[in-house]
N, C-alpha and C. Protein backbone atom coordinates (compact mmCIF):
# COMPACT_ATOMS: atom_id res chain seq x y z
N UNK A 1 -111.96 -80.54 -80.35
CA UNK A 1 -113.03 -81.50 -80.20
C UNK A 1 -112.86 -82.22 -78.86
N UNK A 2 -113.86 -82.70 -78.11
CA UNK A 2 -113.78 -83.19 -76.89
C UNK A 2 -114.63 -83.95 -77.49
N UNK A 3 -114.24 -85.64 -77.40
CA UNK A 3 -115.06 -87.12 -77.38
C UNK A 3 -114.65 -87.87 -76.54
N UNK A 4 -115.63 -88.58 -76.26
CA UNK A 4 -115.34 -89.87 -75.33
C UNK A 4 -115.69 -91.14 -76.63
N UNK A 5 -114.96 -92.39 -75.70
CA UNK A 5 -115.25 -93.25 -77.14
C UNK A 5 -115.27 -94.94 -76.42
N UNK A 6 -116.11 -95.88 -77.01
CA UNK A 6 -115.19 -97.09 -76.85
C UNK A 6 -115.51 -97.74 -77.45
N UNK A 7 -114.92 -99.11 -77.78
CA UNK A 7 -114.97 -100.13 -78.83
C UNK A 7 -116.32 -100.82 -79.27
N UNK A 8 -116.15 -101.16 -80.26
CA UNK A 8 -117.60 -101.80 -80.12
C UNK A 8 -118.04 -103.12 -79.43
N UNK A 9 -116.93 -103.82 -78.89
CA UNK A 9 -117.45 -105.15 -78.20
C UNK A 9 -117.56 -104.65 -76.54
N UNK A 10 -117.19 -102.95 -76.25
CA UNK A 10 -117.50 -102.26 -75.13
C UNK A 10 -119.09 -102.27 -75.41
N UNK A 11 -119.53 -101.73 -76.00
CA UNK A 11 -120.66 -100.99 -76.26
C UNK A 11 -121.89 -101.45 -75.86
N UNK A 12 -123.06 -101.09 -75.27
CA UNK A 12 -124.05 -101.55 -74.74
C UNK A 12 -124.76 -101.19 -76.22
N UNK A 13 -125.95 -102.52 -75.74
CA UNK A 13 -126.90 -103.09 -76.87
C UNK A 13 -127.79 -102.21 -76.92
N UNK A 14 -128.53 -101.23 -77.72
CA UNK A 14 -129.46 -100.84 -77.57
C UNK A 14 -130.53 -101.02 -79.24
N UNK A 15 -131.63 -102.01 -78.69
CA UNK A 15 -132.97 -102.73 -79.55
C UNK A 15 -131.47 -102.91 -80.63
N UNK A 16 -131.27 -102.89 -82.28
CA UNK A 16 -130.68 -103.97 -83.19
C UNK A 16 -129.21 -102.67 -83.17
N UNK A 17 -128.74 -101.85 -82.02
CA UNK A 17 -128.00 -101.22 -82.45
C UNK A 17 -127.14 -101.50 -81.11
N UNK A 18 -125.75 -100.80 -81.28
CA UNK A 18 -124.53 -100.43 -80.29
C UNK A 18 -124.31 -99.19 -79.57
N UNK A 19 -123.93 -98.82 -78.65
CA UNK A 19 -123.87 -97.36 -78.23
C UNK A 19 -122.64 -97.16 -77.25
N UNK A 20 -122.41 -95.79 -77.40
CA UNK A 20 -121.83 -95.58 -75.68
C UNK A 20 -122.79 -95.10 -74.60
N UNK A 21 -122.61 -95.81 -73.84
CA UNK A 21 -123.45 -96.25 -72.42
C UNK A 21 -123.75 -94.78 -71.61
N UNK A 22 -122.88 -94.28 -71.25
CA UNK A 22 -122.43 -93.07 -70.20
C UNK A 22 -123.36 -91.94 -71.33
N UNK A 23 -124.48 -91.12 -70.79
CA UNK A 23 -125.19 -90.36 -71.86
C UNK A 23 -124.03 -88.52 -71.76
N UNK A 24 -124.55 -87.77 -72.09
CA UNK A 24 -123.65 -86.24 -72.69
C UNK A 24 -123.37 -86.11 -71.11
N UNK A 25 -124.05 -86.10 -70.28
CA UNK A 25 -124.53 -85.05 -68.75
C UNK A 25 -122.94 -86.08 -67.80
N UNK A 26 -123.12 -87.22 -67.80
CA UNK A 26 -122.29 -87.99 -67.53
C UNK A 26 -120.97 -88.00 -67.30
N UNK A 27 -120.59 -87.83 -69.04
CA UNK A 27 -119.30 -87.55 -69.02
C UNK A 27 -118.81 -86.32 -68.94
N UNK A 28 -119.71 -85.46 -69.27
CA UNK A 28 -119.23 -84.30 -68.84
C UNK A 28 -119.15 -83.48 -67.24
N UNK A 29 -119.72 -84.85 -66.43
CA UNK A 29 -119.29 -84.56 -65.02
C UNK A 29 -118.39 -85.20 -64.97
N UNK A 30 -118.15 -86.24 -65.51
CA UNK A 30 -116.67 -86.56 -65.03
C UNK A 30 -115.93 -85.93 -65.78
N UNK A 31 -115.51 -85.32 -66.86
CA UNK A 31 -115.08 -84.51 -66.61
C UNK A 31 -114.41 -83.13 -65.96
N UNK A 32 -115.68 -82.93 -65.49
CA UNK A 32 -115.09 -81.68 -64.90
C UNK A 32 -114.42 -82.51 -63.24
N UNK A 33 -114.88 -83.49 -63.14
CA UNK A 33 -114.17 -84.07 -61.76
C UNK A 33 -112.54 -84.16 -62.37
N UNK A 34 -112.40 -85.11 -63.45
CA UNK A 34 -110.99 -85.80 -63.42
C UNK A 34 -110.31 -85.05 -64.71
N UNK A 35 -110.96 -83.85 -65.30
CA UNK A 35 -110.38 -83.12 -66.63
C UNK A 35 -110.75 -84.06 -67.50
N UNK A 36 -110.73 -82.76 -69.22
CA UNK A 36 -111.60 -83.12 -70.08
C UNK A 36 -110.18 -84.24 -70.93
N UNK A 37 -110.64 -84.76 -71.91
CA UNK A 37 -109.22 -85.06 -72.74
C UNK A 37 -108.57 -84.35 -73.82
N UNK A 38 -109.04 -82.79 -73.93
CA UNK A 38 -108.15 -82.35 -74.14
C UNK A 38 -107.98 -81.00 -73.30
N UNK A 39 -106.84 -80.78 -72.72
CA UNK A 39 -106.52 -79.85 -71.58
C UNK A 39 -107.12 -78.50 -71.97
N UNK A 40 -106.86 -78.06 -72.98
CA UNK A 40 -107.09 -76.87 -73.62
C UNK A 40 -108.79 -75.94 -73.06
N UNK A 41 -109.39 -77.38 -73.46
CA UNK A 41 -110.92 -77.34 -72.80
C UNK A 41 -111.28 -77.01 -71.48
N UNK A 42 -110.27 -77.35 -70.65
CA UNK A 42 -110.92 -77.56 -69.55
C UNK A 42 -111.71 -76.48 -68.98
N UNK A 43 -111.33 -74.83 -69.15
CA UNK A 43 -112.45 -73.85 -69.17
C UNK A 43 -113.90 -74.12 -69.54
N UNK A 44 -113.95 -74.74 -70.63
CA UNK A 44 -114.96 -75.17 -71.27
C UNK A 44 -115.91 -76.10 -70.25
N UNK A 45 -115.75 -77.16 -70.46
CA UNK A 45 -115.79 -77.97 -69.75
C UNK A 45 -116.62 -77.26 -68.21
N UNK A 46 -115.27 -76.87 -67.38
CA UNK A 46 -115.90 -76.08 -65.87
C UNK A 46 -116.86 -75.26 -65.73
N UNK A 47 -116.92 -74.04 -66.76
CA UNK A 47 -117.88 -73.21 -67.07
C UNK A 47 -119.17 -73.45 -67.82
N UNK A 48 -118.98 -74.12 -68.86
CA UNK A 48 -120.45 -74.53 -69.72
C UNK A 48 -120.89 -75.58 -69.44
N UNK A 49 -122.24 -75.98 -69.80
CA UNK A 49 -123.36 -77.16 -69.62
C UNK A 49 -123.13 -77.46 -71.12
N UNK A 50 -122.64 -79.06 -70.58
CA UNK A 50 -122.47 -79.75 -72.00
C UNK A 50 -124.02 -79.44 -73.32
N UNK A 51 -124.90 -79.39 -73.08
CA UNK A 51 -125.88 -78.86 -74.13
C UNK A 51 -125.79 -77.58 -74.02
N UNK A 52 -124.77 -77.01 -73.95
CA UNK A 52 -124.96 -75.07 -74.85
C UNK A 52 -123.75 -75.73 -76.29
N UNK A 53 -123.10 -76.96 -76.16
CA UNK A 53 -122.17 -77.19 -77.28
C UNK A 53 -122.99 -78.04 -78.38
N UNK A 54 -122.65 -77.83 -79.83
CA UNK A 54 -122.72 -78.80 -80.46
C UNK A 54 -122.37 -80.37 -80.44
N UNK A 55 -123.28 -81.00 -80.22
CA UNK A 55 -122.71 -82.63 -80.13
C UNK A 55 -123.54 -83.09 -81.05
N UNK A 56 -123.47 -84.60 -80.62
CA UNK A 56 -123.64 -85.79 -81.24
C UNK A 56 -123.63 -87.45 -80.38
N UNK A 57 -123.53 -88.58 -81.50
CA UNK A 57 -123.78 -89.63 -80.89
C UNK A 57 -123.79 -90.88 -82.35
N UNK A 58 -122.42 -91.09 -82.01
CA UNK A 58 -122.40 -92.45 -83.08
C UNK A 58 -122.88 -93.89 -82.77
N UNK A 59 -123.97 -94.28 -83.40
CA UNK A 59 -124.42 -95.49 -83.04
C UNK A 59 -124.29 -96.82 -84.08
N UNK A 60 -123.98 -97.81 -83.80
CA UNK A 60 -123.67 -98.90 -84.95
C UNK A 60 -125.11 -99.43 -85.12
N UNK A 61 -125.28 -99.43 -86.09
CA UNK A 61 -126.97 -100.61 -86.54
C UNK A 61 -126.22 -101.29 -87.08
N UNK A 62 -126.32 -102.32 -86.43
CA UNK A 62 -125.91 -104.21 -86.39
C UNK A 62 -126.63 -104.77 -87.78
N UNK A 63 -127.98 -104.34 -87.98
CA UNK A 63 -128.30 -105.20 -89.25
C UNK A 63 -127.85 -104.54 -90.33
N UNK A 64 -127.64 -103.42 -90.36
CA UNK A 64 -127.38 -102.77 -91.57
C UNK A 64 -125.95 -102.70 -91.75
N UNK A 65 -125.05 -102.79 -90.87
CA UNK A 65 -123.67 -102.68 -91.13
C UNK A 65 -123.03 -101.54 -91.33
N UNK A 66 -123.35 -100.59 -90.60
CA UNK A 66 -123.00 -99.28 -90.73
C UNK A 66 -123.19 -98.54 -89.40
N UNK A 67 -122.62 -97.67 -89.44
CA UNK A 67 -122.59 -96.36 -88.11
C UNK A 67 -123.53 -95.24 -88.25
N UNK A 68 -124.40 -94.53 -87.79
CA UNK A 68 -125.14 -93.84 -88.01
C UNK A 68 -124.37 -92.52 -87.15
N UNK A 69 -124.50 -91.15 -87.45
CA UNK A 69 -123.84 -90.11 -86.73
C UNK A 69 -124.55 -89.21 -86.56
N UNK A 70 -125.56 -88.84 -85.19
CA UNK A 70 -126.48 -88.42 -85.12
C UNK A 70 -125.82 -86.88 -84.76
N UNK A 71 -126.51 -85.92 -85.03
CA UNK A 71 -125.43 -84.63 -84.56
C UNK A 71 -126.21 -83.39 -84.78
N UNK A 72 -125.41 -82.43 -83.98
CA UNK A 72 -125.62 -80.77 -83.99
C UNK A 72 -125.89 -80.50 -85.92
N UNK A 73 -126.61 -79.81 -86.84
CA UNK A 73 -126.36 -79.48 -87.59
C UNK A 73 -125.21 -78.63 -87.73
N UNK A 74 -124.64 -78.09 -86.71
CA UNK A 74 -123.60 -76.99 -86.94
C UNK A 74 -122.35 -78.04 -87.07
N UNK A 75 -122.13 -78.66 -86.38
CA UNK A 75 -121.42 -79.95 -86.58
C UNK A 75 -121.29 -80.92 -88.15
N UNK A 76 -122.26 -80.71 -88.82
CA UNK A 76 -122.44 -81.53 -90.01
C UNK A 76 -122.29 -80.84 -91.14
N UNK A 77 -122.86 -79.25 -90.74
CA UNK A 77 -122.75 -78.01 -91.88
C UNK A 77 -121.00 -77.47 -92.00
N UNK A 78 -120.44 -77.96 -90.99
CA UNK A 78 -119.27 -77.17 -90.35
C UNK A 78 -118.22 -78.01 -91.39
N UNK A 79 -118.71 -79.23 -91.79
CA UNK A 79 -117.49 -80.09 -92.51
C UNK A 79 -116.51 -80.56 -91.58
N UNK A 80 -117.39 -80.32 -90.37
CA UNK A 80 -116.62 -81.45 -89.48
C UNK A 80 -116.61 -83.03 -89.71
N UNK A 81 -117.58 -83.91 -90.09
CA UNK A 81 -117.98 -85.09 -90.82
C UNK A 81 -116.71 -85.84 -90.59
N UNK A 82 -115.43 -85.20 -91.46
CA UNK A 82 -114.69 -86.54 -91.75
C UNK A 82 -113.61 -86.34 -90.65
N UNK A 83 -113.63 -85.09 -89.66
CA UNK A 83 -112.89 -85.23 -88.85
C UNK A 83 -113.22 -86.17 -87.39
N UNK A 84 -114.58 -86.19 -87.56
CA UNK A 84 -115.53 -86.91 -86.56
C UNK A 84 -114.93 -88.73 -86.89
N UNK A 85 -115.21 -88.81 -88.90
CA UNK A 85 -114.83 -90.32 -88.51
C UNK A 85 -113.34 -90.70 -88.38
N UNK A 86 -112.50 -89.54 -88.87
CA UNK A 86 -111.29 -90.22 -88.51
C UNK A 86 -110.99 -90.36 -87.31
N UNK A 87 -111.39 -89.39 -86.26
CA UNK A 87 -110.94 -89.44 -84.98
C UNK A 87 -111.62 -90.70 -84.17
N UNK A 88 -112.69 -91.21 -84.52
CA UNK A 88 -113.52 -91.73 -84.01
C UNK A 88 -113.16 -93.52 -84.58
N UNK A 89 -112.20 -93.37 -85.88
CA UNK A 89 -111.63 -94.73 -86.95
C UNK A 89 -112.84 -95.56 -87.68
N UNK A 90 -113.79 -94.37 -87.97
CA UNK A 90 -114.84 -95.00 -88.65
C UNK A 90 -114.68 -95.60 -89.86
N UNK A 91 -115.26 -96.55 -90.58
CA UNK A 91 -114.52 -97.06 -92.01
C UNK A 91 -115.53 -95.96 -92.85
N UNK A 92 -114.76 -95.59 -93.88
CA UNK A 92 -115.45 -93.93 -94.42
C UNK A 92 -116.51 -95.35 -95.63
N UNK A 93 -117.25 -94.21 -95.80
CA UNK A 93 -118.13 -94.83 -96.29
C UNK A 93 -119.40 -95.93 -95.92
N UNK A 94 -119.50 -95.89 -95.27
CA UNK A 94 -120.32 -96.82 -93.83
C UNK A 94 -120.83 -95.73 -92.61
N UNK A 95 -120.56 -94.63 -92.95
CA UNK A 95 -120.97 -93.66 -92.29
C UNK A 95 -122.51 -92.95 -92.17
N UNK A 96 -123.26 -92.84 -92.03
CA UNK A 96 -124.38 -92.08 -92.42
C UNK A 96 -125.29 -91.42 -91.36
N UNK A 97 -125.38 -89.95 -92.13
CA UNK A 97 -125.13 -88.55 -90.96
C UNK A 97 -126.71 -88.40 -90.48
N UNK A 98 -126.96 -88.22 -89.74
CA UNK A 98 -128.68 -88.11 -89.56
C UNK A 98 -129.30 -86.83 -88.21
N UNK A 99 -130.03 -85.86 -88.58
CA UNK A 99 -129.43 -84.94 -87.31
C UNK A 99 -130.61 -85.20 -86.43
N UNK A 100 -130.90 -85.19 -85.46
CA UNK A 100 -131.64 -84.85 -84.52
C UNK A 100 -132.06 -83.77 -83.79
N UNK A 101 -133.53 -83.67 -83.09
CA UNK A 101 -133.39 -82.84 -82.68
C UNK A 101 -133.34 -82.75 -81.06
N UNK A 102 -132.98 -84.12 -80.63
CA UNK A 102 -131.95 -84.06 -79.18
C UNK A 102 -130.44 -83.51 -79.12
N UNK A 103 -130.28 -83.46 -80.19
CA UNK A 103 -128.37 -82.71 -80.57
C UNK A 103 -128.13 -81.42 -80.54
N UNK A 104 -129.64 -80.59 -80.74
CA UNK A 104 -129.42 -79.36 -80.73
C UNK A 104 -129.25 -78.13 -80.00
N UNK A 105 -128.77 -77.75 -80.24
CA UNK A 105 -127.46 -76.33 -78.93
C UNK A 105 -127.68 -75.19 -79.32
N UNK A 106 -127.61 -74.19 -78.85
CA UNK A 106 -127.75 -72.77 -79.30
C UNK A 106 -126.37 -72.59 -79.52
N UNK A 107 -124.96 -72.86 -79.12
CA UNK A 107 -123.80 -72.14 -79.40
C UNK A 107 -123.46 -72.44 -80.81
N UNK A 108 -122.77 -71.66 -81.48
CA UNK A 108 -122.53 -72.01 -82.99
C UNK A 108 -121.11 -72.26 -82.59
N UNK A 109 -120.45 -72.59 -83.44
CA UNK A 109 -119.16 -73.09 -83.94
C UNK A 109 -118.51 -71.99 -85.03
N UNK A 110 -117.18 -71.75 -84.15
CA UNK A 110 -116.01 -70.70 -85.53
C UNK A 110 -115.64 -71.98 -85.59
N UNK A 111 -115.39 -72.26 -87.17
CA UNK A 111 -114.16 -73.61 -87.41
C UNK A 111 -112.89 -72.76 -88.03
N UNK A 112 -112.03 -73.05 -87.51
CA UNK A 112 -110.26 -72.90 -87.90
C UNK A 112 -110.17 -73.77 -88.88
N UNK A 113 -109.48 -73.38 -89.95
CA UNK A 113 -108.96 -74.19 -90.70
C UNK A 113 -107.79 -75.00 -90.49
C-alpha cells in the first residue's frame, strides 16, 4: 500500500468536512522526486500514472462524527477496508465506505494473503 496521511488538526476544511490538501497527481510527483514510502514501490511509482492504481480518499464529516472512505471498488471488494483503517488509525466503526466514481482505475488488484 502506498498512503500519504496527516492529522486531523493538519487537515484543510473542506464545506462541513476535513481532508488531505495535496490531491492523487501531487503526491505522486513528489514522489517520484523524493521516493514513494514504501521503497518496494518505487518502480511503481516511476513508471505508472497514479490513476491506472486503485485509490481512494478519507474524509472526516465534522457534523456527523465519522470518516467517510471514498475508494476504488477493487479496493473495498478486495477486503482491504480494515487494512486501510488500521493503517490510517481510524476508530473502527466510525468508518463508512462510499465508492466513487472519481476513484476509478482500470488496474485490478492480486491481494496476497
Amino acid at each position: 500500500m502506498l498512503a500519504a496521511r496527516c492529522q486531523l488538526a493538519e487537515a484543510e476544511i473542506y464545506g462541513d468536512c476535513l481532508t488531505f490538501a495535496p490531491g492523487h497527481d501531487e503526491i505522486w510527483t513528489n514522489w517520484r522526486r523524493n521516493g514513494p514510502p514504501n521503497p518496494a514501490l518505487a518502480k511503481v511509482v516511476l513508471y505508472d500514472e497514479y490513476d491506472e492504481w486503485p485509490r481512494g480518499r478519507i474524509v472526516f464529516d465534522r457534523p456527523a462524527n465519522r470518516f467517510m472512505l471514498y475508494a476504488d471498488r477493487r479496493i473495498t471488494g478486495a477486503g482491504l477496508v480494515s487494512q486501510i483503517v488500521g493503517h490510517f488509525r481510524l476508530p473502527p466503526g466510525r468508518v463508512v465506505v462510499r465508492h466513487d466514481q472519481h476513484y476509478r482505475s482500470p488496474r485490478s488488484l492480486e491481494v496476497k494473503p
